[in-house]
N, C-alpha and C. Protein backbone atom coordinates (compact mmCIF):
# COMPACT_ATOMS: atom_id res chain seq x y z
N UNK A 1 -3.59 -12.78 53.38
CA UNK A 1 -2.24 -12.63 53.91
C UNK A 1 -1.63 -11.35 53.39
N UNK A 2 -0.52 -10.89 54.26
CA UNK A 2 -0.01 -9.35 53.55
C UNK A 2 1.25 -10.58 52.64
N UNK A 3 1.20 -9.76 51.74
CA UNK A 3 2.84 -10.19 50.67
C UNK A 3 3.82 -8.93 50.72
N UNK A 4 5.13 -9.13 50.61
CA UNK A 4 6.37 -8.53 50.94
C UNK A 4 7.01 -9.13 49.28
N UNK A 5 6.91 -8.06 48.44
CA UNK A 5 7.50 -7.86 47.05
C UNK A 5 8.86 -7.30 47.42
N UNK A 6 10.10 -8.09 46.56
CA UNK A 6 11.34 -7.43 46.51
C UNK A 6 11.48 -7.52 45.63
N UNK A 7 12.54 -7.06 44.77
CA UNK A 7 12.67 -7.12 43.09
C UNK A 7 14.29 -6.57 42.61
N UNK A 8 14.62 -6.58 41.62
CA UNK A 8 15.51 -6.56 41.07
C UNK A 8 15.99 -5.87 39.85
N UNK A 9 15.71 -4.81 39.00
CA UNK A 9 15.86 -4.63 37.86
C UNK A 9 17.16 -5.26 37.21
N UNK A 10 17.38 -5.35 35.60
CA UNK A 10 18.56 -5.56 34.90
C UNK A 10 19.31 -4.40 35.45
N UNK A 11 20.75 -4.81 34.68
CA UNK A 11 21.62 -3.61 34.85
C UNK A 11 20.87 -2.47 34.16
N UNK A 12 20.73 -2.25 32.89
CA UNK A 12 20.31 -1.33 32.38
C UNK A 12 19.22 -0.45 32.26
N UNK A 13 18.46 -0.86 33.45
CA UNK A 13 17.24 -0.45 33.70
C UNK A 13 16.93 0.04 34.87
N UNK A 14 17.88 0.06 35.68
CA UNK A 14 18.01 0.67 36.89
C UNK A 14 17.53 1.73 37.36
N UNK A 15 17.29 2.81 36.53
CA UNK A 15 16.36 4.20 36.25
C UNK A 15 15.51 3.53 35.72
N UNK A 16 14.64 2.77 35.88
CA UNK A 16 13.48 2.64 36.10
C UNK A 16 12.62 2.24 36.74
N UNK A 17 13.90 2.02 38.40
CA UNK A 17 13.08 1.59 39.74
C UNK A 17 12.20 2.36 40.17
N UNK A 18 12.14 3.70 40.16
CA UNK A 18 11.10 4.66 40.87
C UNK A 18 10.16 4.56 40.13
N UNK A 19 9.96 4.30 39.07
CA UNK A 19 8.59 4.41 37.73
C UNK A 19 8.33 3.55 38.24
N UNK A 20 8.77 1.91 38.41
CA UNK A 20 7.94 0.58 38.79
C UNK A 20 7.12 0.69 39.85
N UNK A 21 8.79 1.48 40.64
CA UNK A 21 7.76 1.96 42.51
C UNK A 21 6.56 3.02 42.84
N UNK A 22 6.87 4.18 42.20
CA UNK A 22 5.87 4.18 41.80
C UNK A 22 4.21 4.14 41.48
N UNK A 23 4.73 3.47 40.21
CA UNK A 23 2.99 3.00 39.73
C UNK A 23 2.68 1.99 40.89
N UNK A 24 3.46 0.80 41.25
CA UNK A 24 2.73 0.07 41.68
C UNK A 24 2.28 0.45 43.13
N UNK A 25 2.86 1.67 43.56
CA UNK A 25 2.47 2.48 44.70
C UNK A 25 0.64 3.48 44.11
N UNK A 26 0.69 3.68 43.03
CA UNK A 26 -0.27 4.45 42.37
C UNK A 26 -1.39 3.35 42.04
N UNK A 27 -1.05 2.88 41.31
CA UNK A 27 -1.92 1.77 40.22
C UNK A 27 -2.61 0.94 40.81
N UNK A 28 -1.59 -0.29 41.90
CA UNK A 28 -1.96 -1.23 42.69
C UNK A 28 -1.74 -1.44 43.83
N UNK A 29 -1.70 -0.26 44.60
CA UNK A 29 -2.17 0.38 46.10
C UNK A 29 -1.16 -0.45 46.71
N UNK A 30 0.00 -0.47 46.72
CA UNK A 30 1.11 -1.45 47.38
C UNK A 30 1.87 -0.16 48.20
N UNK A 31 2.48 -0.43 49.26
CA UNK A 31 3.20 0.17 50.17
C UNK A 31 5.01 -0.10 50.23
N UNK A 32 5.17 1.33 50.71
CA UNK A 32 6.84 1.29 50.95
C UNK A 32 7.22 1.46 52.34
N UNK A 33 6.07 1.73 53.02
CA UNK A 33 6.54 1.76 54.55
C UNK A 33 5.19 1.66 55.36
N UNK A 34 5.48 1.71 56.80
CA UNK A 34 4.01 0.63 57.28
C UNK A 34 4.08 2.06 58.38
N UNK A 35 2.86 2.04 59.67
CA UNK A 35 3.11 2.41 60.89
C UNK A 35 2.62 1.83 61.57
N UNK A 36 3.31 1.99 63.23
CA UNK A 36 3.46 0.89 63.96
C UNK A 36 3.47 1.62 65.18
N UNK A 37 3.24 0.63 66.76
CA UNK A 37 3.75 1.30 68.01
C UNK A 37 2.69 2.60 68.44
N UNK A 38 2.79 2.42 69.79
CA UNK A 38 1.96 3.70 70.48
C UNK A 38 1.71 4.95 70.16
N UNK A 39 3.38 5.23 69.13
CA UNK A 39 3.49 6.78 68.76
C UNK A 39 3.35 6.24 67.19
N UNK A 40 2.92 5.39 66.92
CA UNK A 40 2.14 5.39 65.03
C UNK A 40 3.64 5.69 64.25
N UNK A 41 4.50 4.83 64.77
CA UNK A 41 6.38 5.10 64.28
C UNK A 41 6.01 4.78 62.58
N UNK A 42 6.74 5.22 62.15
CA UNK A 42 7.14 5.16 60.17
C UNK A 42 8.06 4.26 60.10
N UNK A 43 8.03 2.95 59.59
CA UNK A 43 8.65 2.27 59.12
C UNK A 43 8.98 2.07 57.46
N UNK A 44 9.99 2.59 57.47
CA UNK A 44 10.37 2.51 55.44
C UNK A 44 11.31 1.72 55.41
N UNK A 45 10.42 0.54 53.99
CA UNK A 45 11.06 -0.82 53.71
C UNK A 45 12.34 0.00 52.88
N UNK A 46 13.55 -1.08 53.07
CA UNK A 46 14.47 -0.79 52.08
C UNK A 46 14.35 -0.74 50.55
N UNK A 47 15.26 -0.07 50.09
CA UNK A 47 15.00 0.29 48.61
C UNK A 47 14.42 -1.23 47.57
N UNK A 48 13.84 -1.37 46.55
CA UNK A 48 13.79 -2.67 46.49
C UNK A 48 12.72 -3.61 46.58
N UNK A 49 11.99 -2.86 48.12
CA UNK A 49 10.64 -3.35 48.73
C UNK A 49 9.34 -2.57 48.32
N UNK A 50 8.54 -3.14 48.71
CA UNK A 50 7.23 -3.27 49.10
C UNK A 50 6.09 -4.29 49.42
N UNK A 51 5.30 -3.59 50.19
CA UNK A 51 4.42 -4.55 50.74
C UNK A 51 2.78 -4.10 50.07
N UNK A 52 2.26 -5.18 50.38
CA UNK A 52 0.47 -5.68 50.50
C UNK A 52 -0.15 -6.15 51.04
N UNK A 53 -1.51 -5.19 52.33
CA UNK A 53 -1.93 -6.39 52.74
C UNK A 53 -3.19 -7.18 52.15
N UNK A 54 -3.58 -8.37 52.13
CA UNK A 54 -4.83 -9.09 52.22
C UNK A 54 -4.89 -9.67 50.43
N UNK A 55 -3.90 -10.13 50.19
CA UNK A 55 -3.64 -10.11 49.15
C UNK A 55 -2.58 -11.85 48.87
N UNK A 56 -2.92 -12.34 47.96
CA UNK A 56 -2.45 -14.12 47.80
C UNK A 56 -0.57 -13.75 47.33
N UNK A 57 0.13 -14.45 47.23
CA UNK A 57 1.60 -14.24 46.84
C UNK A 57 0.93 -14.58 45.12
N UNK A 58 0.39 -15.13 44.63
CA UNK A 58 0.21 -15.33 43.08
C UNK A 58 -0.20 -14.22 43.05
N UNK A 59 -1.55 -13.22 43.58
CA UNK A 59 -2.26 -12.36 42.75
C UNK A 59 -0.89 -10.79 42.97
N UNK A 60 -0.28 -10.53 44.22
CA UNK A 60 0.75 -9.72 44.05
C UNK A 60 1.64 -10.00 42.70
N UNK A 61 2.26 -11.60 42.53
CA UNK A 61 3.31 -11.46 41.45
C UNK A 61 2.41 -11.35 40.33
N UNK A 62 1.36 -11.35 40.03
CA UNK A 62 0.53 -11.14 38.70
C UNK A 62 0.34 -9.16 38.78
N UNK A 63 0.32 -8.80 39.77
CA UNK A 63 0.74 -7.63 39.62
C UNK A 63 1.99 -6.86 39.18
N UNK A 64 3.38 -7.70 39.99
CA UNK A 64 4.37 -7.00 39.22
C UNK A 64 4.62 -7.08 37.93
N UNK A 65 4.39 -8.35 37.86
CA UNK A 65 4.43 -8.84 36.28
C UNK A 65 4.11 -7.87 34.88
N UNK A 66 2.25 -7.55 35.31
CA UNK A 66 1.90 -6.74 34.66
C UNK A 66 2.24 -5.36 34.73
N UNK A 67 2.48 -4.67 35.58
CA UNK A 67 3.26 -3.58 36.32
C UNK A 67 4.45 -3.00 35.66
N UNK A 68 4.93 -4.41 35.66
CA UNK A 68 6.53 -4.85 34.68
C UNK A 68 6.14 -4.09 33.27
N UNK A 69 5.49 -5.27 32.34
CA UNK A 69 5.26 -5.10 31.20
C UNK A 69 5.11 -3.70 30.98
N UNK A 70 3.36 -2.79 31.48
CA UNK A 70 3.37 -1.99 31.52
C UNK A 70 4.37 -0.91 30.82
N UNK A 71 5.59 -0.91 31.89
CA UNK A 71 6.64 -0.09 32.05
C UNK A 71 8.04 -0.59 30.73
N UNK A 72 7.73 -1.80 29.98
CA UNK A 72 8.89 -2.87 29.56
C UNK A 72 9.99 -2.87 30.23
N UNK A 73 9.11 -3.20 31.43
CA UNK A 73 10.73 -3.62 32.34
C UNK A 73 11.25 -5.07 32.48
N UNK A 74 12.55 -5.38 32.33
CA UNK A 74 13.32 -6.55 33.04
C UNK A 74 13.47 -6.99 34.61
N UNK A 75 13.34 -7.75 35.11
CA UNK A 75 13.45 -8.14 36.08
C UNK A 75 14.60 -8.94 35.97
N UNK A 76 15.91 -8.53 36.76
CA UNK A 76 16.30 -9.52 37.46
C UNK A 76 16.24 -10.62 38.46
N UNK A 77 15.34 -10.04 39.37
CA UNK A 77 14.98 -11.10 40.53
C UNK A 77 13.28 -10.69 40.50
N UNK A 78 12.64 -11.55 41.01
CA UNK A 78 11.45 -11.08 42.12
C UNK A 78 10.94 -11.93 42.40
N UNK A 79 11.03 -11.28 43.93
CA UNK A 79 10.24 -12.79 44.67
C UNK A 79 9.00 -11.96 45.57
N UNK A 80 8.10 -12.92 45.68
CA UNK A 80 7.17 -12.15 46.79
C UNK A 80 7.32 -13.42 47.85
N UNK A 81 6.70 -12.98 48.94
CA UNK A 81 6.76 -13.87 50.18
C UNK A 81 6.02 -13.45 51.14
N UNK A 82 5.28 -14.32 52.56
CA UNK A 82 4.22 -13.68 53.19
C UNK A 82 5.09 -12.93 53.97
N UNK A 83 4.30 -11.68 54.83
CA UNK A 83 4.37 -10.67 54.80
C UNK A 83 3.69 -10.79 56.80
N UNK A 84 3.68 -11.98 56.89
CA UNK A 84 2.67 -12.12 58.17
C UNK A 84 3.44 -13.10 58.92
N UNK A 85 3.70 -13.05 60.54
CA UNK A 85 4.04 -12.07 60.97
C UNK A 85 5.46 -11.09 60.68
N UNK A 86 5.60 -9.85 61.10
CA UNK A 86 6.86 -9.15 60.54
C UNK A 86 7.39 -8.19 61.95
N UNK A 87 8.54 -8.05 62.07
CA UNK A 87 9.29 -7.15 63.02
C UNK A 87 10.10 -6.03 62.30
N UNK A 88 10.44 -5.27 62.87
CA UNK A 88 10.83 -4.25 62.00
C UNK A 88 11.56 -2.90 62.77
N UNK A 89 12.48 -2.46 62.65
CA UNK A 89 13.21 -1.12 63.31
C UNK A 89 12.93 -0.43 62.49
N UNK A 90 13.00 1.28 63.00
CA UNK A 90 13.01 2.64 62.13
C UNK A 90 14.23 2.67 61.67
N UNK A 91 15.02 2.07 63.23
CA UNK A 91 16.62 2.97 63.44
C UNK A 91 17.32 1.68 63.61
N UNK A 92 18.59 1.47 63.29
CA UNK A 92 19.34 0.35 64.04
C UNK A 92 20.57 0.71 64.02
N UNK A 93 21.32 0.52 65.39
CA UNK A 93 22.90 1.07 65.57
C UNK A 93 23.40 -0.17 66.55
């Protein structure tokens, strides 16, 4: 299944969303935006996100987790959730 990671830092750690995003963009091959449609459109998840595909919702959160530590980061929130099926705009007005 693909998993859809959102997350949360503490207050005080807030500068250290791009390091989390990041590595786990580097480290553990996770995505911030997908492509899609005839013309191969760019879809970028909101700040916050990322995705994985082919991957269990336990073995993703055993990634942020460690990801986390890694970095000694706090989490305020994180949830993962499937990721299958998904809709999605570039643009919305």
């Amino acid at each position: 299944m693909n998993a859809y990671v959102t997350y949360e830092l503490v207050a005080n750690q807030t500068d250290l969303v791009e390091n989390f995003k990041s590595k786990m963009m580097s480290d553990y091959s996770y995505f911030d935006k997908w492509f899609s449609g005839p013309n191969n459109n760019q879809f970028t998840l909101p700040n916050g996100g990322l995705w994985k595909p082919n991957i269990s919702l336990e073995q993703a959160y055993q990634d942020c987790v460690r990801c986390g530590r890694q970095l000694n980061i706090e989490f305020k929130s994180l949830i993962i959730v499937p990721a299958t099926p998904w809709v999605g705009a570039s643009s919305v007005r």
